[in-house]
C-alpha atoms as a PDB file:
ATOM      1  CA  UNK A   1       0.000   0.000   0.000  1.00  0.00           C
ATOM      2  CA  UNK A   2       0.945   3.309  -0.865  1.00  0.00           C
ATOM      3  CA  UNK A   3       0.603   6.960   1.322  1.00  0.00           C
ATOM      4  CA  UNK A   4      -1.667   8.085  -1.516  1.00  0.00           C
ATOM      5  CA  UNK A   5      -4.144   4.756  -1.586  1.00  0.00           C
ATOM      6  CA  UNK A   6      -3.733   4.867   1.952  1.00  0.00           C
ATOM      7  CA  UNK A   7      -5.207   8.147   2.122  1.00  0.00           C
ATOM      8  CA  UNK A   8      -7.926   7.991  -0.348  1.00  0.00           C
ATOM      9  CA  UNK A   9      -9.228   4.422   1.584  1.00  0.00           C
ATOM     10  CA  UNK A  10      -8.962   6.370   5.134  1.00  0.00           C
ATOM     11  CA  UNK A  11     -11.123   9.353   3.409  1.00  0.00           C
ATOM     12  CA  UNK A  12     -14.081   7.654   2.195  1.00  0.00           C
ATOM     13  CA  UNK A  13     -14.278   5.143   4.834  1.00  0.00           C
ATOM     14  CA  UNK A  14     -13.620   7.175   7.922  1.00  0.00           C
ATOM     15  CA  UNK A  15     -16.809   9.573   8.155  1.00  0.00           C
ATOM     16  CA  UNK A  16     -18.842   5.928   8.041  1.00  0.00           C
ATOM     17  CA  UNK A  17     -16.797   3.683  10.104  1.00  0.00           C
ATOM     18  CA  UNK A  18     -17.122   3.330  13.848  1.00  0.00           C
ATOM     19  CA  UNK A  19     -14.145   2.927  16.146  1.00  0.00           C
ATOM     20  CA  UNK A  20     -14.577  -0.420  16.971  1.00  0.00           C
ATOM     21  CA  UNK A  21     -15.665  -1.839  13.360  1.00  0.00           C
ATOM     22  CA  UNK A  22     -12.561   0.260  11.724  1.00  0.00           C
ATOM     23  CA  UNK A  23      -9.681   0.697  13.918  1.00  0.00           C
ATOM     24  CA  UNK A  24      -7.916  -3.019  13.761  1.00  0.00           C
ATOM     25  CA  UNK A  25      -8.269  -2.563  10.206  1.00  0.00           C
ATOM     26  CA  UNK A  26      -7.248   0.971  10.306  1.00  0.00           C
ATOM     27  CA  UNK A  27      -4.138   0.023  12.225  1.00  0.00           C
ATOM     28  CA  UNK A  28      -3.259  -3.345   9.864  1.00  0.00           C
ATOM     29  CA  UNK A  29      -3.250  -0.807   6.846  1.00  0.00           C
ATOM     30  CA  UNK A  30      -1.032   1.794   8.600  1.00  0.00           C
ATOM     31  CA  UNK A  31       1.729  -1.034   9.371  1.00  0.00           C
ATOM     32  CA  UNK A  32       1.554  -2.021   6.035  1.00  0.00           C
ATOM     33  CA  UNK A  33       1.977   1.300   4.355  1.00  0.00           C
ATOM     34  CA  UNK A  34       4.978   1.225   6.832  1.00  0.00           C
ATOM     35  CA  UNK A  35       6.191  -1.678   6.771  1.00  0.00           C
ATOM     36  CA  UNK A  36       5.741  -3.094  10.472  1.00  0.00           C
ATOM     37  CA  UNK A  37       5.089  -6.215  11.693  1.00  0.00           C
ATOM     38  CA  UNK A  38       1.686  -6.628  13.200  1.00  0.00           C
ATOM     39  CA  UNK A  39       0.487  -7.542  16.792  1.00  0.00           C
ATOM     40  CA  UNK A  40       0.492 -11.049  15.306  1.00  0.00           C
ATOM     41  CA  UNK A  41       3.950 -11.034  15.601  1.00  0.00           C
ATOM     42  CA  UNK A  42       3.822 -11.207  19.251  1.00  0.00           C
ATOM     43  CA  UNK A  43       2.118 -14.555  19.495  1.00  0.00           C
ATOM     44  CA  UNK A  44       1.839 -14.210  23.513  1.00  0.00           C
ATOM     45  CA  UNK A  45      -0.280 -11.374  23.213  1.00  0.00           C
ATOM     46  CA  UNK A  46       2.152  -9.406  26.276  1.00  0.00           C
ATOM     47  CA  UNK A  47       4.091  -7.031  24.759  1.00  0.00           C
ATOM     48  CA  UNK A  48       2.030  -6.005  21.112  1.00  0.00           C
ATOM     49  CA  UNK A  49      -1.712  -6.559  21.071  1.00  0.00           C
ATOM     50  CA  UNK A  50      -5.438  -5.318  20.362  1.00  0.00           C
ATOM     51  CA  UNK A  51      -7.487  -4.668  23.136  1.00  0.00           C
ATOM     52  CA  UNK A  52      -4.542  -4.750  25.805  1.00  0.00           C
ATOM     53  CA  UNK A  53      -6.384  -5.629  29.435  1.00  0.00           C
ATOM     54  CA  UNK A  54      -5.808  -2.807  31.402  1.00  0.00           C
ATOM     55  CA  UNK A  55      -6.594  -1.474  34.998  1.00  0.00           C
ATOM     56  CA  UNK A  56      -7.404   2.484  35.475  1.00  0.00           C
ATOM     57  CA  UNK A  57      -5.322   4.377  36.957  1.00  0.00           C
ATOM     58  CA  UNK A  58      -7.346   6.176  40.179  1.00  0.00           C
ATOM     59  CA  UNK A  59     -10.756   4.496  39.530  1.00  0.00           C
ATOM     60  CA  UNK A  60     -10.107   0.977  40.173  1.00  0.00           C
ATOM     61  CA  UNK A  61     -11.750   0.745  36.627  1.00  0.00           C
ATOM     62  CA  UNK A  62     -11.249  -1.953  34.132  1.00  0.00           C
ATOM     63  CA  UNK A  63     -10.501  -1.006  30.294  1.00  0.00           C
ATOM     64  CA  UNK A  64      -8.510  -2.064  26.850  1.00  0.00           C
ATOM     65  CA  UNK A  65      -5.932  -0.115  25.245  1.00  0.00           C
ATOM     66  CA  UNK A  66      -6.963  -0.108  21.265  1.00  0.00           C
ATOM     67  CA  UNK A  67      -3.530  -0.964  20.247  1.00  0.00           C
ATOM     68  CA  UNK A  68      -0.243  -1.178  22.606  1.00  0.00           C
ATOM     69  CA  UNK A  69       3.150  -2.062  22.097  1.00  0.00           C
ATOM     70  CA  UNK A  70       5.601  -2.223  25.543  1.00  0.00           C
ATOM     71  CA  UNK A  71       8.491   0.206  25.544  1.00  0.00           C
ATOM     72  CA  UNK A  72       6.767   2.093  22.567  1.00  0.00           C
ATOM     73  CA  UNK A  73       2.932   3.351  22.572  1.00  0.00           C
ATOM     74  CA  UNK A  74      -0.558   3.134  23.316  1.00  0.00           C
ATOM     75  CA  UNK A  75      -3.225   3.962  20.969  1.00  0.00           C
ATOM     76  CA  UNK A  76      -6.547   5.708  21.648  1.00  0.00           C
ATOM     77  CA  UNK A  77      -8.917   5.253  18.410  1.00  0.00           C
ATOM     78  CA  UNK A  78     -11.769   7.570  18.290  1.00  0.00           C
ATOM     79  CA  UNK A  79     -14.455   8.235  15.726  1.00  0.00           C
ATOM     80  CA  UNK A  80     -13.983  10.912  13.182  1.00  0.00           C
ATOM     81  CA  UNK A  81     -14.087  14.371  14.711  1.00  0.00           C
ATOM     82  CA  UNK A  82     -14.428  13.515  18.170  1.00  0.00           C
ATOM     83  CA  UNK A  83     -12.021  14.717  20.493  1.00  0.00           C
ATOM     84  CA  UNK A  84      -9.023  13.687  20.985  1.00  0.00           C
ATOM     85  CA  UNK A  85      -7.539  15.493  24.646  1.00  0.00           C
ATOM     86  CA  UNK A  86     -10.654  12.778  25.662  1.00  0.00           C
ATOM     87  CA  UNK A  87      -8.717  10.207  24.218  1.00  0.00           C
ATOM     88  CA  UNK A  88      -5.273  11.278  25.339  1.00  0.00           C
ATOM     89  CA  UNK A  89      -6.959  11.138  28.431  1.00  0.00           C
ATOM     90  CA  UNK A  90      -8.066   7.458  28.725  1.00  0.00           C
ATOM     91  CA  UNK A  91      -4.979   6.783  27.802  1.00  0.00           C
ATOM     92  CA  UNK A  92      -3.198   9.049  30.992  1.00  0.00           C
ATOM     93  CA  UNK A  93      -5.490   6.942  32.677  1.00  0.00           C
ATOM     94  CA  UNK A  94      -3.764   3.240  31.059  1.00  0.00           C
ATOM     95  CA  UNK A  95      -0.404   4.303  31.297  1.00  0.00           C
ATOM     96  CA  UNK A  96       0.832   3.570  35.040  1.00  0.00           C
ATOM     97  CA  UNK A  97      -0.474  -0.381  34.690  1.00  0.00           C
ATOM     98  CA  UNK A  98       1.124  -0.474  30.578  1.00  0.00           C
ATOM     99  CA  UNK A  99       4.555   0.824  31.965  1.00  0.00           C
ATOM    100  CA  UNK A 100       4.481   4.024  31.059  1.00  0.00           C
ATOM    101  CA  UNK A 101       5.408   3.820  27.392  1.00  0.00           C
ATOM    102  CA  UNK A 102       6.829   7.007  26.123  1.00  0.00           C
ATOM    103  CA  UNK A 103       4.363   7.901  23.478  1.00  0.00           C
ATOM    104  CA  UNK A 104       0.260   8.062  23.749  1.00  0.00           C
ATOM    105  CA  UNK A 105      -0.898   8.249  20.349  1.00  0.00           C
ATOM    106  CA  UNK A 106      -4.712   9.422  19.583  1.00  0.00           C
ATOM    107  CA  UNK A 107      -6.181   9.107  16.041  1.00  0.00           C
ATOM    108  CA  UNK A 108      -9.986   9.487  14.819  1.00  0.00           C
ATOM    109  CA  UNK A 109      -8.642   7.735  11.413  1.00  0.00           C
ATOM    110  CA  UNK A 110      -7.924  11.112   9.532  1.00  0.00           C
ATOM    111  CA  UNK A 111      -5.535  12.150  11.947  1.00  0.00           C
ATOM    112  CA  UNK A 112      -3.099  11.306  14.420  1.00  0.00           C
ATOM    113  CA  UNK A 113      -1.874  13.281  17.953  1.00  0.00           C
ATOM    114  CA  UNK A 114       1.615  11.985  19.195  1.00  0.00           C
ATOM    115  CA  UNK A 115       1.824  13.007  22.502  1.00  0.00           C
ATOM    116  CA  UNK A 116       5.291  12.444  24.293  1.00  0.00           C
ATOM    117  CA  UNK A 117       5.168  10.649  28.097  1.00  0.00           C
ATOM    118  CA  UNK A 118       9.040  10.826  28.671  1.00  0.00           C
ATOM    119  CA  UNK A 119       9.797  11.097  32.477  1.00  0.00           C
ATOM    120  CA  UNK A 120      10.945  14.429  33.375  1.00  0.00           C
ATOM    121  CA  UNK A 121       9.902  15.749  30.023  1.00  0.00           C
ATOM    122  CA  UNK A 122       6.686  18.151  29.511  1.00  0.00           C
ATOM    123  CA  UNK A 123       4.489  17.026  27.123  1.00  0.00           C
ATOM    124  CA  UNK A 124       4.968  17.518  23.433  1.00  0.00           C
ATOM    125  CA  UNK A 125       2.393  16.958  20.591  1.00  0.00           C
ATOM    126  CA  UNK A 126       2.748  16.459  17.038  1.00  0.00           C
ATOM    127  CA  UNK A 127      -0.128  16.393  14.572  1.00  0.00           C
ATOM    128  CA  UNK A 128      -0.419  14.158  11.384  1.00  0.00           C
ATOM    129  CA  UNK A 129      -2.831  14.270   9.085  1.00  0.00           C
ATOM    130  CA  UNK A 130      -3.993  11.819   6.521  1.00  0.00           C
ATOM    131  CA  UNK A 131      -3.613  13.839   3.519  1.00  0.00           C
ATOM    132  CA  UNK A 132      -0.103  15.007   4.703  1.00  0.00           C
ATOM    133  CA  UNK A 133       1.176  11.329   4.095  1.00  0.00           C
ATOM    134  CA  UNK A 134       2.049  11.548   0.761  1.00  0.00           C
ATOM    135  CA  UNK A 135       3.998  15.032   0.905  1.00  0.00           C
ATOM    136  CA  UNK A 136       7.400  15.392   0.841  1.00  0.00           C
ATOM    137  CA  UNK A 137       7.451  18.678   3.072  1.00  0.00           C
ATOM    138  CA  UNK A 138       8.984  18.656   6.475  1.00  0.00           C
ATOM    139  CA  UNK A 139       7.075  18.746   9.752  1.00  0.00           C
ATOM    140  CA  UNK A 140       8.756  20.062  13.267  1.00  0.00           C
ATOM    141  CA  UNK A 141      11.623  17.543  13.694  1.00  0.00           C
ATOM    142  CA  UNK A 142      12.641  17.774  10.091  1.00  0.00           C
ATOM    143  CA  UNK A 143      10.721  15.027   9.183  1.00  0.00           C
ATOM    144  CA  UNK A 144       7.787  14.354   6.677  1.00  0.00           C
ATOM    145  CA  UNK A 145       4.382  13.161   7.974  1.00  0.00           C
ATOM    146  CA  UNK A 146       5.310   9.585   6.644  1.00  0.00           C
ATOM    147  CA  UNK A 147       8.948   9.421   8.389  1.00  0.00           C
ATOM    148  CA  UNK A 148       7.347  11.116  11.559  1.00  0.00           C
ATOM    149  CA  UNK A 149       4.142   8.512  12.088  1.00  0.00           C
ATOM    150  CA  UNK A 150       7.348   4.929  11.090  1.00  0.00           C
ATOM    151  CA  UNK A 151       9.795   6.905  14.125  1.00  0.00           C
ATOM    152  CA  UNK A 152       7.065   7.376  16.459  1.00  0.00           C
ATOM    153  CA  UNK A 153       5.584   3.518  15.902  1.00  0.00           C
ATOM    154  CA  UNK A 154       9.588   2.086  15.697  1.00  0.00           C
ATOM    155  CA  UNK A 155      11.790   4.390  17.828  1.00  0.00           C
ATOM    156  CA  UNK A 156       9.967   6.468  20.055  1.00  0.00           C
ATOM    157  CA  UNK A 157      13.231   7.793  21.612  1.00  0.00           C
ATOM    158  CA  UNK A 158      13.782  10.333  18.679  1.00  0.00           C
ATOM    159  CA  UNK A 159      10.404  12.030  19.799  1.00  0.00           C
ATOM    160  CA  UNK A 160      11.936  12.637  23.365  1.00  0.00           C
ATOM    161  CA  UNK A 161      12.303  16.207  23.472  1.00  0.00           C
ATOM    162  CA  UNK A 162      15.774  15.798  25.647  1.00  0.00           C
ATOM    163  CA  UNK A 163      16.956  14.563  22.274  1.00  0.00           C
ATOM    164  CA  UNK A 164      15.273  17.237  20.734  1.00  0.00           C
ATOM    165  CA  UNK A 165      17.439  20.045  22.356  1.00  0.00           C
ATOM    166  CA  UNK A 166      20.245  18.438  22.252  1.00  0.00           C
ATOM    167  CA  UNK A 167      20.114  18.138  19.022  1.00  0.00           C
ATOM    168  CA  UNK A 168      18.852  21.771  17.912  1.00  0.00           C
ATOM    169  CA  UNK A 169      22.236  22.617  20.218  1.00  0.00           C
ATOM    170  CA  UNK A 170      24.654  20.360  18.246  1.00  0.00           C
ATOM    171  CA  UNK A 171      23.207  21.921  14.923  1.00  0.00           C
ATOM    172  CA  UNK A 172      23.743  25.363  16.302  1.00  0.00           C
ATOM    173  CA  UNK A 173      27.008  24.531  17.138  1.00  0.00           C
ATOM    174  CA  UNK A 174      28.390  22.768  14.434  1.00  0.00           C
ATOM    175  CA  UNK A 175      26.820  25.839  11.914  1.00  0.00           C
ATOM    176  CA  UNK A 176      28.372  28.639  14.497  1.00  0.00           C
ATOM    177  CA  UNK A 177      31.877  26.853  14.331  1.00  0.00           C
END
């Protein structure tokens, strides 16, 4: 699958597709347009699954994470325009019993919020949308909308905004030098 077929499927289906009859498939197509292995690959189901078992944080509640990988994400799926600090918040809410992964993701399948959940770190959000897929222009990080959405599913560590600075201060001091 390409960024471009990607994005014309996600289009038409999204305003008609509920969160729980689209987002597996949703999520299937976006690690194939990647290139990712699936939660299949994790035949135990512990560390990269659908519907991770999870208990809430403060409320003694019971939930499922849509889609979690340990050491990487969680992500929130919500329907098409609804909003997404709601789903960020859920997932605040699944993070202390998943391990605190470093990124919550939230997506209503024409869009995706990255939020970072490094320790010690504020919160930073990026925001991808679906038609920004197949451009070549640069986001914040230097990255397209394509590279951005593979680093924060396969190395969330580059999204750490620690890295981020010290970064911005090796560029300005290599180009001052």
């Amino acid at each position: 699958m390409r960024p471009m077929e990607f994005a014309m499927k996600w289009r038409a289906r999204a305003p008609n597709v509920t969160e729980i009859s689209g987002y597996q498939e949703h999520y299937l197509d976006l690690c194939h347009l990647l290139r990712l292995d699936t939660p299949a690959s994790d035949p135990t189901g512990k560390n990269y699954r659908f519907e991770m078992p999870v208990r809430k944080f403060g409320t003694g509640g019971t939930g499922r994470a849509d889609v979690f990988r340990r050491g990487r994400f969680i992500i929130e799926y919500k329907q098409v325009g609804a909003d997404l600090e709601r789903a960020f918040a859920q997932m605040v809410g699944y993070q202390h019993d998943l391990g605190n992964p470093p990124l919550l993701i939230a997506s209503d399948f024409l869009r995706w919020e990255v939020s970072t959940n490094f320790t010690g770190t504020n919160r930073k959000k990026y925001v991808i949308i679906l038609d920004d897929l197949a451009s070549t222009n640069k986001l914040a990080g230097g990255r397209t909308a394509l590279e951005l959405l593979h680093a924060a599913l396969v190395e969330p560590h580059v999204l750490d905004p620690r890295t981020q600075r010290e970064h911005i201060t090796h560029e300005a001091t290599v180009s001052i030098g």
